[in-house]
N, C-alpha and C. Protein backbone atom coordinates (compact mmCIF):
# COMPACT_ATOMS: atom_id res chain seq x y z
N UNK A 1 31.05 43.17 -5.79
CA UNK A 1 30.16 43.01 -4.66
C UNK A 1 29.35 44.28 -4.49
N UNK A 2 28.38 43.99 -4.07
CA UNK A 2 27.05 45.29 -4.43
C UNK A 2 26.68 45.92 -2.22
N UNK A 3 27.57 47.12 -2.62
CA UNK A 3 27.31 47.60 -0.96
C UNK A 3 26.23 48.36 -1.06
N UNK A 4 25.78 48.13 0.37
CA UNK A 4 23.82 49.08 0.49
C UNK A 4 23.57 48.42 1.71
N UNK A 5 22.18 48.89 1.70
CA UNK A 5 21.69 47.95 3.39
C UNK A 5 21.17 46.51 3.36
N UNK A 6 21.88 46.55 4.25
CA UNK A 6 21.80 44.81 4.50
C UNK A 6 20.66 44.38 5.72
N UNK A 7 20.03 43.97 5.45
CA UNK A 7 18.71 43.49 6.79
C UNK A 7 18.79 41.81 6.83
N UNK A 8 19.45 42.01 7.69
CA UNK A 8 19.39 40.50 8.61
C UNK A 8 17.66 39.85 8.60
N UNK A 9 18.08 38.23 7.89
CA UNK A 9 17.01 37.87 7.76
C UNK A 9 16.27 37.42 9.23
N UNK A 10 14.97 37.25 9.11
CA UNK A 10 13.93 37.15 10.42
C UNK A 10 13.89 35.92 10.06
N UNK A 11 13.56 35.07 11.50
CA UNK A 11 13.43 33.70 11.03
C UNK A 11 11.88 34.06 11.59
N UNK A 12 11.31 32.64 11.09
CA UNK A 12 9.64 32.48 11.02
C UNK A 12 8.84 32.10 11.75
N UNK A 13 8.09 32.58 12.34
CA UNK A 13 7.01 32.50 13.62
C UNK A 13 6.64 31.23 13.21
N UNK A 14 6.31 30.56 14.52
CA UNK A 14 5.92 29.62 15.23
C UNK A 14 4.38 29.53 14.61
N UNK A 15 3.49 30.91 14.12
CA UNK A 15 2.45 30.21 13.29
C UNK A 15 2.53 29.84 11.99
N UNK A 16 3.98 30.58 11.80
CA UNK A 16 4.26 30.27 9.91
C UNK A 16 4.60 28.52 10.23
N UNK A 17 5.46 28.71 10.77
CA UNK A 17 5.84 26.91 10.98
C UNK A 17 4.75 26.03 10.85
N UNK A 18 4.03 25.93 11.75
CA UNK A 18 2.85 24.95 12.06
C UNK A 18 1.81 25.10 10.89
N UNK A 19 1.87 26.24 10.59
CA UNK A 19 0.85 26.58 9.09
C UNK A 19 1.24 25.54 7.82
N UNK A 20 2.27 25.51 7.74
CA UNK A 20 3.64 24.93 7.14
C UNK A 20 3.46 23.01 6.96
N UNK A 21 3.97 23.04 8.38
CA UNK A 21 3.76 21.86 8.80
C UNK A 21 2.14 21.30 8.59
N UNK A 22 1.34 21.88 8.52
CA UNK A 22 -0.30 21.29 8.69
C UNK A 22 0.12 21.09 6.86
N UNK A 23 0.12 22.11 6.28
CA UNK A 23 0.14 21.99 4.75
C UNK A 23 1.14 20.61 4.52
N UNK A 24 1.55 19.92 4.69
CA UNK A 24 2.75 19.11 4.51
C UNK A 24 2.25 17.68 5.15
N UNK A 25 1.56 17.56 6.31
CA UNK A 25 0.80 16.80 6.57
C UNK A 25 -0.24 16.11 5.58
N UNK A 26 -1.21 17.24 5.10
CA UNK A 26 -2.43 17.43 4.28
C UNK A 26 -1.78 16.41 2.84
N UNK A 27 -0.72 17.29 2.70
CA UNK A 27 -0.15 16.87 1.23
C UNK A 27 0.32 14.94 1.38
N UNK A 28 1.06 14.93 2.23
CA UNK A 28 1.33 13.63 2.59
C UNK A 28 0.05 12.05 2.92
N UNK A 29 -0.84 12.74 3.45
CA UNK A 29 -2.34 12.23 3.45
C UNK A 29 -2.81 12.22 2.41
N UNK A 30 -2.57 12.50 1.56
CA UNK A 30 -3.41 12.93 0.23
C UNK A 30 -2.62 12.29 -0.98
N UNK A 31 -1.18 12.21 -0.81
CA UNK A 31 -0.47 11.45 -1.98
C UNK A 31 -0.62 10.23 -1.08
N UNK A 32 -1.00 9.80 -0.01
CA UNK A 32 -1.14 8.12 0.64
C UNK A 32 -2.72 7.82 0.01
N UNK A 33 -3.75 8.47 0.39
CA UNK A 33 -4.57 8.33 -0.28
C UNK A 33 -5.51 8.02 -0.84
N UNK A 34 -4.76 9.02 -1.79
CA UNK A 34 -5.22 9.09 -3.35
C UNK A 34 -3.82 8.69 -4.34
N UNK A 35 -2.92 8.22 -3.80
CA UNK A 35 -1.70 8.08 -4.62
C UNK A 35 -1.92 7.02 -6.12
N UNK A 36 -2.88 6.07 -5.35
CA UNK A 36 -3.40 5.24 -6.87
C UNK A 36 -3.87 6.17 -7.86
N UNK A 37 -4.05 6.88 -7.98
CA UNK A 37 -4.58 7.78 -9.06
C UNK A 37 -4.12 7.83 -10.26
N UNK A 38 -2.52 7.56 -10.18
CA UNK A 38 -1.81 7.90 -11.76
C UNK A 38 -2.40 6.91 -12.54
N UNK A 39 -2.84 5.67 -12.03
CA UNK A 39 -2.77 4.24 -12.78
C UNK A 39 -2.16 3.61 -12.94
N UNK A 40 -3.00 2.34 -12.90
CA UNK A 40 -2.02 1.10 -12.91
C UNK A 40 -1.57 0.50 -13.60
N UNK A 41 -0.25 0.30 -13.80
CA UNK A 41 0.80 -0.30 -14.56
C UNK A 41 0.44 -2.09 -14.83
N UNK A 42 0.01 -1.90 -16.09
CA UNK A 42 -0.13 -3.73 -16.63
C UNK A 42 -1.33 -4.34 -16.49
N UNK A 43 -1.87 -4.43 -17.27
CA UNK A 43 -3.77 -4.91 -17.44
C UNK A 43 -3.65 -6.09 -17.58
N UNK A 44 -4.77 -6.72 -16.49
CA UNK A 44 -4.62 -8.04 -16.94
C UNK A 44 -5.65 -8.36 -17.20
N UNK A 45 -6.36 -9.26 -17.56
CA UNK A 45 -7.58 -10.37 -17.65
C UNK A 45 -7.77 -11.65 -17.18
N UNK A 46 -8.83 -12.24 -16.62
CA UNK A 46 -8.72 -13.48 -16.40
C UNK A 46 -7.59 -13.78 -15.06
N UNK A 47 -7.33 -12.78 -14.30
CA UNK A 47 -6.50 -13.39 -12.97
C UNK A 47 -7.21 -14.32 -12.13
N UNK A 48 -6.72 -14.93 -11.26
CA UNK A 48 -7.72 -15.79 -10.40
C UNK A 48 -7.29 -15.36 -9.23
N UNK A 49 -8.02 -15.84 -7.93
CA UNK A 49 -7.63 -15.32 -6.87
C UNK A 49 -7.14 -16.10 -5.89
N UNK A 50 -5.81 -16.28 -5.28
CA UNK A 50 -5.78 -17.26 -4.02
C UNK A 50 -6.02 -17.15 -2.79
N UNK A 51 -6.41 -16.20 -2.54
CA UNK A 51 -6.57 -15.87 -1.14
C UNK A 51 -7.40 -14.31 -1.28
N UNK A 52 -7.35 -14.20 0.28
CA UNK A 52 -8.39 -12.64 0.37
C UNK A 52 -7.31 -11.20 0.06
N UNK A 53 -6.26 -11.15 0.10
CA UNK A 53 -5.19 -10.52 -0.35
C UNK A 53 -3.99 -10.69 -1.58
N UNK A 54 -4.28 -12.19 -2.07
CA UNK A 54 -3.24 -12.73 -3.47
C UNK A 54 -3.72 -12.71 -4.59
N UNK A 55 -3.70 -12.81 -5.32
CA UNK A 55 -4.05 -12.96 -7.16
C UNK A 55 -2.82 -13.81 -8.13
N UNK A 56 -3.59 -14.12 -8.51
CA UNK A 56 -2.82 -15.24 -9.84
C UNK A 56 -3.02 -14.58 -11.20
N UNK A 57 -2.10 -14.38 -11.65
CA UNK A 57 -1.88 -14.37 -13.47
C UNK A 57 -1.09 -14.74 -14.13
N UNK A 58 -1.69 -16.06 -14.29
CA UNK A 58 -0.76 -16.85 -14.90
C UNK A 58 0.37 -17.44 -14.20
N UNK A 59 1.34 -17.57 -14.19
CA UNK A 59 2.29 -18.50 -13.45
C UNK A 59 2.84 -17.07 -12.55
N UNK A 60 2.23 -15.77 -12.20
CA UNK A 60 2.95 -14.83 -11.47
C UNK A 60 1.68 -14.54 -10.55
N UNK A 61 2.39 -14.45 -9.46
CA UNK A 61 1.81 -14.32 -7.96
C UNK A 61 1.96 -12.83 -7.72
N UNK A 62 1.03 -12.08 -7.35
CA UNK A 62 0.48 -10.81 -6.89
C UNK A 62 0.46 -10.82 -5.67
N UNK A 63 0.97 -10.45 -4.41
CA UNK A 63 0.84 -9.93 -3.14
C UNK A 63 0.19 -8.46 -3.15
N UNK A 64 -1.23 -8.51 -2.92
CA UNK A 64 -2.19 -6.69 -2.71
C UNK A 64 -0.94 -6.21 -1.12
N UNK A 65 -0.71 -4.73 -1.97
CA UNK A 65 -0.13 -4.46 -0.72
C UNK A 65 -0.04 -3.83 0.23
N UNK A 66 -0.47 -3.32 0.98
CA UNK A 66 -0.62 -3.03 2.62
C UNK A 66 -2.04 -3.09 3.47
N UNK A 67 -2.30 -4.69 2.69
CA UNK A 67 -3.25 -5.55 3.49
C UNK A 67 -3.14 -6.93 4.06
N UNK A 68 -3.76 -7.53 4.68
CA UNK A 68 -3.15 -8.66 5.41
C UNK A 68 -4.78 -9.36 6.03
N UNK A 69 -5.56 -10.09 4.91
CA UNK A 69 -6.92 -11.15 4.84
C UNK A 69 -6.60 -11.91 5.94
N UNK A 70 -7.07 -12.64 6.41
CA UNK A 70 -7.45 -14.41 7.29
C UNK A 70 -6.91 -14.89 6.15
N UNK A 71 -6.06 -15.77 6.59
CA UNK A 71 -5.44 -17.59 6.20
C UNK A 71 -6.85 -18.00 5.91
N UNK A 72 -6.90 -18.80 4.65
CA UNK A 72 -7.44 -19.47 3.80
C UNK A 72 -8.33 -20.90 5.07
N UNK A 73 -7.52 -21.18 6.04
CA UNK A 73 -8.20 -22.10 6.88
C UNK A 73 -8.62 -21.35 8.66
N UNK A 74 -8.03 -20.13 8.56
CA UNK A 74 -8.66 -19.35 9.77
C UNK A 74 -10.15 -19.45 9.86
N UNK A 75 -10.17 -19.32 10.65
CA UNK A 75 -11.80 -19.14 11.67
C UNK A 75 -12.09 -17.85 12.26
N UNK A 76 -13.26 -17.63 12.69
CA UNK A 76 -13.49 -16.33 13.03
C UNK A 76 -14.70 -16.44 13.49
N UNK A 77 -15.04 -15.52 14.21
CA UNK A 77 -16.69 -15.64 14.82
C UNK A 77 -17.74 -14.63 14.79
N UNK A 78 -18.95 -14.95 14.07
CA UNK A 78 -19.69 -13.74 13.61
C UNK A 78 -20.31 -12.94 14.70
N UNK A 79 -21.42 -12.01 14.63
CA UNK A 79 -21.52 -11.88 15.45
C UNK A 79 -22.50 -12.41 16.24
N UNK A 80 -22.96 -13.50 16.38
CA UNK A 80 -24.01 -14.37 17.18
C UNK A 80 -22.51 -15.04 18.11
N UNK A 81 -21.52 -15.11 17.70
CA UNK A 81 -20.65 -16.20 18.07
C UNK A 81 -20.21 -17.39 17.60
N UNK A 82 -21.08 -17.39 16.36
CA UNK A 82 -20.65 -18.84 15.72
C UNK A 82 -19.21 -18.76 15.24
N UNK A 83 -18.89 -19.87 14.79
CA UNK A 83 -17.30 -19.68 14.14
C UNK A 83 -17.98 -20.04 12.75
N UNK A 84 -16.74 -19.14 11.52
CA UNK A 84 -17.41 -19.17 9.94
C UNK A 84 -15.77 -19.17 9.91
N UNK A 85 -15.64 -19.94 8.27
CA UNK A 85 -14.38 -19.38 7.74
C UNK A 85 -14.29 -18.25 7.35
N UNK A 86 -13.43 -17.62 8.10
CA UNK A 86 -13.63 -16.40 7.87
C UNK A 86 -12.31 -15.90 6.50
N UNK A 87 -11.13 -17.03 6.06
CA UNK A 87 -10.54 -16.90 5.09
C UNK A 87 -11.21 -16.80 3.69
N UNK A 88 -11.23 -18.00 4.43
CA UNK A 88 -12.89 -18.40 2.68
C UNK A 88 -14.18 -17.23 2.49
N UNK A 89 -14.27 -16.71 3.21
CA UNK A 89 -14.94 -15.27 3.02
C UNK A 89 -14.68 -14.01 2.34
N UNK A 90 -13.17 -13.81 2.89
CA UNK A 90 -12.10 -13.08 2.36
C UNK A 90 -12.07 -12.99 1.03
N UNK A 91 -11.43 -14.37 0.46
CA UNK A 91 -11.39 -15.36 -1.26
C UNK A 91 -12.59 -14.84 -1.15
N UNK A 92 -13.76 -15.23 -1.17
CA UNK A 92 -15.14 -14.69 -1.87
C UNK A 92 -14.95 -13.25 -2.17
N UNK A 93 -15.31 -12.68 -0.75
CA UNK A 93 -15.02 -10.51 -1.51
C UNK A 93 -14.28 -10.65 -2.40
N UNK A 94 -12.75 -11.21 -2.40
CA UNK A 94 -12.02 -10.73 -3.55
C UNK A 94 -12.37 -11.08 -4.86
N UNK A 95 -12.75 -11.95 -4.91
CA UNK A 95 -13.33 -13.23 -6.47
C UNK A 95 -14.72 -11.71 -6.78
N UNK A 96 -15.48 -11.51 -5.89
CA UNK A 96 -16.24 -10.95 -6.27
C UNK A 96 -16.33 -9.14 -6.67
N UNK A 97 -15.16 -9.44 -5.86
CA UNK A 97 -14.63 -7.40 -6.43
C UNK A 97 -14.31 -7.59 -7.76
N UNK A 98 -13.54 -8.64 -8.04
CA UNK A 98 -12.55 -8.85 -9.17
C UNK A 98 -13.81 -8.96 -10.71
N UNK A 99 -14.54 -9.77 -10.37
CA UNK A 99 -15.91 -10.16 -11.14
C UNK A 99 -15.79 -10.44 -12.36
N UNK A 100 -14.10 -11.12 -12.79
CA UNK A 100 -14.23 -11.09 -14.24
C UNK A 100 -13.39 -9.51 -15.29
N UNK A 101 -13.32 -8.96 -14.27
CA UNK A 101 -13.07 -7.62 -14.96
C UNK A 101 -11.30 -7.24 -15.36
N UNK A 102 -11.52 -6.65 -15.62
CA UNK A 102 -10.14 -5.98 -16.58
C UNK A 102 -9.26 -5.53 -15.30
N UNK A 103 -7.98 -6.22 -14.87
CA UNK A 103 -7.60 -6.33 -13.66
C UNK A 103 -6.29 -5.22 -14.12
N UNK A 104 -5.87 -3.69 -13.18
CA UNK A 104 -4.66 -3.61 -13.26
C UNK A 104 -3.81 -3.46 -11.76
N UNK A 105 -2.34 -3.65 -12.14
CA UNK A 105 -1.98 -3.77 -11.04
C UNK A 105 -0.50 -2.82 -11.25
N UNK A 106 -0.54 -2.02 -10.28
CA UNK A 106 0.94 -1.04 -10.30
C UNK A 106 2.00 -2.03 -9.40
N UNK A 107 2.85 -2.48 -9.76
CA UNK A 107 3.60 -3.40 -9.07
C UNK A 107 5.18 -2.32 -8.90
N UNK A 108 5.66 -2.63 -7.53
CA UNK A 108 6.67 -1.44 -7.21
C UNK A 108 6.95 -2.40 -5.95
N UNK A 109 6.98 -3.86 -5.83
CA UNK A 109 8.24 -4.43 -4.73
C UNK A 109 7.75 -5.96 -5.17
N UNK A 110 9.14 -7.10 -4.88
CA UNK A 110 9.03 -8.06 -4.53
C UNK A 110 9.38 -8.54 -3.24
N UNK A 111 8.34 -9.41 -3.19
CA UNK A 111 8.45 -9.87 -1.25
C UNK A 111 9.24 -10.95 -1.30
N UNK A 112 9.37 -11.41 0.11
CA UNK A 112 11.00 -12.64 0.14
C UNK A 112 10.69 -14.12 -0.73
N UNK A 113 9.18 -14.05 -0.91
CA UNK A 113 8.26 -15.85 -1.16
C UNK A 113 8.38 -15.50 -2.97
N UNK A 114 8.83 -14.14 -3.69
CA UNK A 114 9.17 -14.05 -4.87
C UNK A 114 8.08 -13.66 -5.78
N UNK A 115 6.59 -13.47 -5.08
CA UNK A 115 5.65 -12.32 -5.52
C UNK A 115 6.35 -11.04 -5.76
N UNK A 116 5.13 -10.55 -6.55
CA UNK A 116 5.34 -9.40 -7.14
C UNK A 116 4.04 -8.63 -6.02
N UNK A 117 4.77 -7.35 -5.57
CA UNK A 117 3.61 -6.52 -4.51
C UNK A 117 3.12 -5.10 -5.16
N UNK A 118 2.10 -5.13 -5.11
CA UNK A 118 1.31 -4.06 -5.39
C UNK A 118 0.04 -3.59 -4.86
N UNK A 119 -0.41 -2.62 -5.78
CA UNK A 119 -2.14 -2.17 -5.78
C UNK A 119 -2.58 -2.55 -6.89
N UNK A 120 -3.97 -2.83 -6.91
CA UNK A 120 -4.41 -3.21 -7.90
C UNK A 120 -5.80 -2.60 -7.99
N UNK A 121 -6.68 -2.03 -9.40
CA UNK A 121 -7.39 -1.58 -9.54
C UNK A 121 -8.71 -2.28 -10.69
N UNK A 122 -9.67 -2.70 -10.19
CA UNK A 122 -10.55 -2.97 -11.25
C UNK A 122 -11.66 -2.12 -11.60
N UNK A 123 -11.14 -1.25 -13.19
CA UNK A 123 -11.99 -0.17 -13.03
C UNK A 123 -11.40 0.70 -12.23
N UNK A 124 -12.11 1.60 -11.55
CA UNK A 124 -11.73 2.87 -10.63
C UNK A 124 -11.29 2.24 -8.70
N UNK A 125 -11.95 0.93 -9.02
CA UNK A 125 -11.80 0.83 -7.70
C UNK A 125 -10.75 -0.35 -7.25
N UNK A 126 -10.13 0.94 -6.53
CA UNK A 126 -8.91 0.11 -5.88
C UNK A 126 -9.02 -0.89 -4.70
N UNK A 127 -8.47 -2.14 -5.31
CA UNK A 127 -8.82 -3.44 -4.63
C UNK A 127 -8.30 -3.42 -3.27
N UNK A 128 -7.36 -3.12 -3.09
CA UNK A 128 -6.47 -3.70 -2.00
C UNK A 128 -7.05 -2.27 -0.71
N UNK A 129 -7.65 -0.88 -1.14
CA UNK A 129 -8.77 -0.22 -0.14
C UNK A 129 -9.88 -1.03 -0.17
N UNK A 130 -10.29 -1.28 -0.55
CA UNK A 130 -11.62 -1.59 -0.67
C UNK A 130 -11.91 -3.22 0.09
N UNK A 131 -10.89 -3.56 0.08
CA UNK A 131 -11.16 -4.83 0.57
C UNK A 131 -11.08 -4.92 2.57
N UNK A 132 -10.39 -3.61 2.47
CA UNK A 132 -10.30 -3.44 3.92
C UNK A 132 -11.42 -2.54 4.71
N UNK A 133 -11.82 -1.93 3.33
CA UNK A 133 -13.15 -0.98 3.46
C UNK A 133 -14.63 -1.85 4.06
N UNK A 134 -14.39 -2.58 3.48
CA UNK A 134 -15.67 -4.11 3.20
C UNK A 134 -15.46 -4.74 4.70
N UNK A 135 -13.87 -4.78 5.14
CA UNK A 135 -14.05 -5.37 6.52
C UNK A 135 -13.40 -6.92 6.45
N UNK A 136 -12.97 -7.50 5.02
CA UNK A 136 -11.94 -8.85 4.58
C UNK A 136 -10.92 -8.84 4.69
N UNK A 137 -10.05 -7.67 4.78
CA UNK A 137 -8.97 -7.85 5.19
C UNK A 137 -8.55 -6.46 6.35
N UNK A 138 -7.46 -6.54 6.79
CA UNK A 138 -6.78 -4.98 7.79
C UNK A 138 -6.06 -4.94 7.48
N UNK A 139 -5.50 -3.95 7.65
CA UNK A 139 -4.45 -2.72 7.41
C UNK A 139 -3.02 -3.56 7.90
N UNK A 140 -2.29 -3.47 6.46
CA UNK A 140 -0.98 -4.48 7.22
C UNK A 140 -0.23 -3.42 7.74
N UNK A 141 -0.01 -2.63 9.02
CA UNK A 141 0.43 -1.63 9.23
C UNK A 141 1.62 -1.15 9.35
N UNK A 142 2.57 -2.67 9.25
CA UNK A 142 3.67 -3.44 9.66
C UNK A 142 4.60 -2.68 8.50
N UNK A 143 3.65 -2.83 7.15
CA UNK A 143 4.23 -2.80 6.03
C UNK A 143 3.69 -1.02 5.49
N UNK A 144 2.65 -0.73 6.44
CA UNK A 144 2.15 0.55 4.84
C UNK A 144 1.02 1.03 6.36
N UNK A 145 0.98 2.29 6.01
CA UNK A 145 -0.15 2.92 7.15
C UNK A 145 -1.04 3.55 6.04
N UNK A 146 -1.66 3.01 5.18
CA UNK A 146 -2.20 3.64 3.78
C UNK A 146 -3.76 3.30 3.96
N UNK A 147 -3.96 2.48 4.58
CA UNK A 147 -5.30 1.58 4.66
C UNK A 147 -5.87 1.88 5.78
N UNK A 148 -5.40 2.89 7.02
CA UNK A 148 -5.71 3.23 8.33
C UNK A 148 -7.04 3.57 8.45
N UNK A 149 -7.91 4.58 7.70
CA UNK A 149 -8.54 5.13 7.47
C UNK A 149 -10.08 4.03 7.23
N UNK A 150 -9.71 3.14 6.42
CA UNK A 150 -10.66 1.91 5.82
C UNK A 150 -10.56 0.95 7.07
N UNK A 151 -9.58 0.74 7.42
CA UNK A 151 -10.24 -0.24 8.74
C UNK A 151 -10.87 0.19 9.63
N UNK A 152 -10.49 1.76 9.78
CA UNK A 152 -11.68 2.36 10.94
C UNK A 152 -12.71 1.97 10.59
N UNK A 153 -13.02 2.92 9.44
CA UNK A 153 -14.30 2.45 8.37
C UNK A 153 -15.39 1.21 8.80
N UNK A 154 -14.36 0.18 8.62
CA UNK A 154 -14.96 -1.18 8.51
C UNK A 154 -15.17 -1.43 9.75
N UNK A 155 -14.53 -1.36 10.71
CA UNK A 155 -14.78 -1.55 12.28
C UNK A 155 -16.21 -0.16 12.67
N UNK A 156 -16.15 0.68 12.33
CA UNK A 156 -16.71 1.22 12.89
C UNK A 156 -18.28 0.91 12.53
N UNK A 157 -18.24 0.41 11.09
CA UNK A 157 -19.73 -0.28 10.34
C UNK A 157 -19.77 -1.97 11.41
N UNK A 158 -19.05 -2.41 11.55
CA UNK A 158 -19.11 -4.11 11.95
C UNK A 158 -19.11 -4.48 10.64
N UNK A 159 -18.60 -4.38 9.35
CA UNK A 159 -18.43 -5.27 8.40
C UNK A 159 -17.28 -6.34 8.35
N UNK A 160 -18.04 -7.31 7.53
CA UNK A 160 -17.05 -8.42 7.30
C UNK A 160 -16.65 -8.75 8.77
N UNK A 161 -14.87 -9.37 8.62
CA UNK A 161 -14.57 -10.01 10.27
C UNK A 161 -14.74 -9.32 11.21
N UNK A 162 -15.12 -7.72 10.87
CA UNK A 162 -15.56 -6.67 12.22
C UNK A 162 -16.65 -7.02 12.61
N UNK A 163 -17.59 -7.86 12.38
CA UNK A 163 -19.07 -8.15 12.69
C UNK A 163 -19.22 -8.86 14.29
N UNK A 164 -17.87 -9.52 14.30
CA UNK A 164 -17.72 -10.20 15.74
C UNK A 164 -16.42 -10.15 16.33
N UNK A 165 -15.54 -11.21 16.36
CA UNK A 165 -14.25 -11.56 16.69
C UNK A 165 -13.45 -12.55 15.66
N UNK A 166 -12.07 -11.90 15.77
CA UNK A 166 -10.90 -12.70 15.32
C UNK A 166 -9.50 -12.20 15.36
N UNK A 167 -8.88 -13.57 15.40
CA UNK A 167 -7.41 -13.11 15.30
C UNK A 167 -6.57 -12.67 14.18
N UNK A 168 -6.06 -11.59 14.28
CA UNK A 168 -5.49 -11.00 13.35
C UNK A 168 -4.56 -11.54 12.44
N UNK A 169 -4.48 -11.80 11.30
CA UNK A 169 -3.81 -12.84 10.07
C UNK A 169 -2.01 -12.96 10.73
N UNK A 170 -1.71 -12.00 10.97
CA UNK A 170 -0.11 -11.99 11.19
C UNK A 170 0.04 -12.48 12.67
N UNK A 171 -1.08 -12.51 13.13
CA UNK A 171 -1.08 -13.17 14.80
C UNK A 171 -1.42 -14.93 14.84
N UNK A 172 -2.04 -14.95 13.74
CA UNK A 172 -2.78 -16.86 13.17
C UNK A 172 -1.49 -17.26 13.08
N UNK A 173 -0.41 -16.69 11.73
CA UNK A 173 0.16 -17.19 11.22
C UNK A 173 1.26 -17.85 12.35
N UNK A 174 1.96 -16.73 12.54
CA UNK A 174 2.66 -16.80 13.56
C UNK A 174 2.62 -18.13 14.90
N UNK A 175 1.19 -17.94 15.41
CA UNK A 175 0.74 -19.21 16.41
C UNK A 175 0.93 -20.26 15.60
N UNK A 176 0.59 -20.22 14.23
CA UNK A 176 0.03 -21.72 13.84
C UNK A 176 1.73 -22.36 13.22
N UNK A 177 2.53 -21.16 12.72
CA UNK A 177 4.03 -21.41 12.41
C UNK A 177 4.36 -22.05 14.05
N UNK A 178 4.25 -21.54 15.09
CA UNK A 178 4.74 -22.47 15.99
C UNK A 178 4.58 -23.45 16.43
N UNK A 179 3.03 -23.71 15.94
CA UNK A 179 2.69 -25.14 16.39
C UNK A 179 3.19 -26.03 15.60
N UNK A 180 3.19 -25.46 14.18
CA UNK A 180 3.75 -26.61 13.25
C UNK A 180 4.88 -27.15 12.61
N UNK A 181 6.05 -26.39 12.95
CA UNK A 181 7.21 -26.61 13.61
C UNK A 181 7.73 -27.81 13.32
N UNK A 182 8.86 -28.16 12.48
CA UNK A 182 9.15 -29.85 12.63
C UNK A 182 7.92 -30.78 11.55
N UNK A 183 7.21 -30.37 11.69
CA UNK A 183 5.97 -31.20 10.95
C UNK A 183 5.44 -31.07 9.50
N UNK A 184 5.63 -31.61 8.50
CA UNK A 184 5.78 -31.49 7.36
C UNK A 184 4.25 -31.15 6.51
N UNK A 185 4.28 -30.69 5.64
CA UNK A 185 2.54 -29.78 4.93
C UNK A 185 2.58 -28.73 6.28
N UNK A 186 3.20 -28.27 6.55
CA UNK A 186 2.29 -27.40 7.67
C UNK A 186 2.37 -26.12 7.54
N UNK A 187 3.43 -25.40 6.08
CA UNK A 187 3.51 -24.49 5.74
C UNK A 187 2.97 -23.43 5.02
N UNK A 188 1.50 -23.96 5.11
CA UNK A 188 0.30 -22.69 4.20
C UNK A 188 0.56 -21.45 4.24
N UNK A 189 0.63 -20.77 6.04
CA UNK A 189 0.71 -19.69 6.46
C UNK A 189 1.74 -19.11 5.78
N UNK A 190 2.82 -19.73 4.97
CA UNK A 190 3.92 -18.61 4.28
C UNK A 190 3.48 -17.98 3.39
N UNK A 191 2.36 -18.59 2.81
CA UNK A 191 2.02 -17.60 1.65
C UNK A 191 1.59 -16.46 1.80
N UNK A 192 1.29 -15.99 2.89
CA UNK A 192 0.45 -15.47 3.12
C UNK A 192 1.01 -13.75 3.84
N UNK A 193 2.11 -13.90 4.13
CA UNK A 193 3.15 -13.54 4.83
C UNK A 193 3.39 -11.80 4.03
């Protein structure tokens, strides 16, 4: 054992901390992101799209993940007030982000309906931001606070369903699961989930 002077360590000011803490914040914002960056795991071609948040390849179902489109038969109201499908709008952006192109998707969960959940990127641009960027789908916040940033975005432009009014996909589903209750075909809204 090595004797000499010993100086009791100082613990760390209250600006080292918070200095600390801001750096750690920054970093955490920044791997949410930009975390798509490494790339995406598994190229596809030729996916199709079922909805404003799903994708098809081949007999495997894609859930985009920490977004949440309009139901395929939701409504919504632009901003004059008319009502538009505003699902079927959704399906359009996505069909049209997608455009044919060289689809990848980093897949890292399966959901309870037995999709596969991910991000997905065509080219540089990541689908599942961008679609919330555009204003087709919001931030499933439930699931991921990753997309926070893009729905401001989109609300703050009036794009897409921000242009007027609507009910929020996990708020449709929900109402329309109660109405339909007991009553057989009435289960669309699970997919969607």
């Amino acid at each position: 054992m090595r004797h000499g002077f010993y100086r009791p360590r100082r613990g760390r000011s209250i600006k080292q901390i918070l200095a600390d803490a801001a750096m750690m914040l920054l970093v955490a914002i920044a791997v949410i992101y930009f975390g798509d960056l490494a790339g995406p795991l598994g190229f596809h071609v030729g996916v199709s799209v079922i909805d404003g948040d799903s994708i098809r390849d081949g007999s495997r179902r894609i859930r985009l993940y920490g977004i949440d489109a309009p139901e395929l038969r939701q409504q919504c109201r632009d901003g004059a007030g008319r009502a538009y499908r505003c699902g079927d709008a959704a399906r359009a952006a996505l069909e049209t982000l997608i455009g044919g192109q060289e689809i990848g998707c980093h897949i890292f969960d399966t959901d309870k309906y037995g999709r596969d959940v991910g991000r997905c990127q065509a080219g540089s641009l990541q689908i599942n931001r961008e679609m919330v960027r555009q204003g087709w789908a919001v931030a499933y916040n439930r699931h991921s606070l990753e997309y926070m940033i893009a729905e401001a975005e989109a609300r703050r432009a009036g794009s897409g369903i921000w242009q007027g009014s609507f009910q929020r996909p996990e708020e449709y589903r929900r109402e329309h699961q109660e109405r339909g209750r007991g009553r057989a075909g009435t289960n669309y809204w699970l997919d969607d989930e």
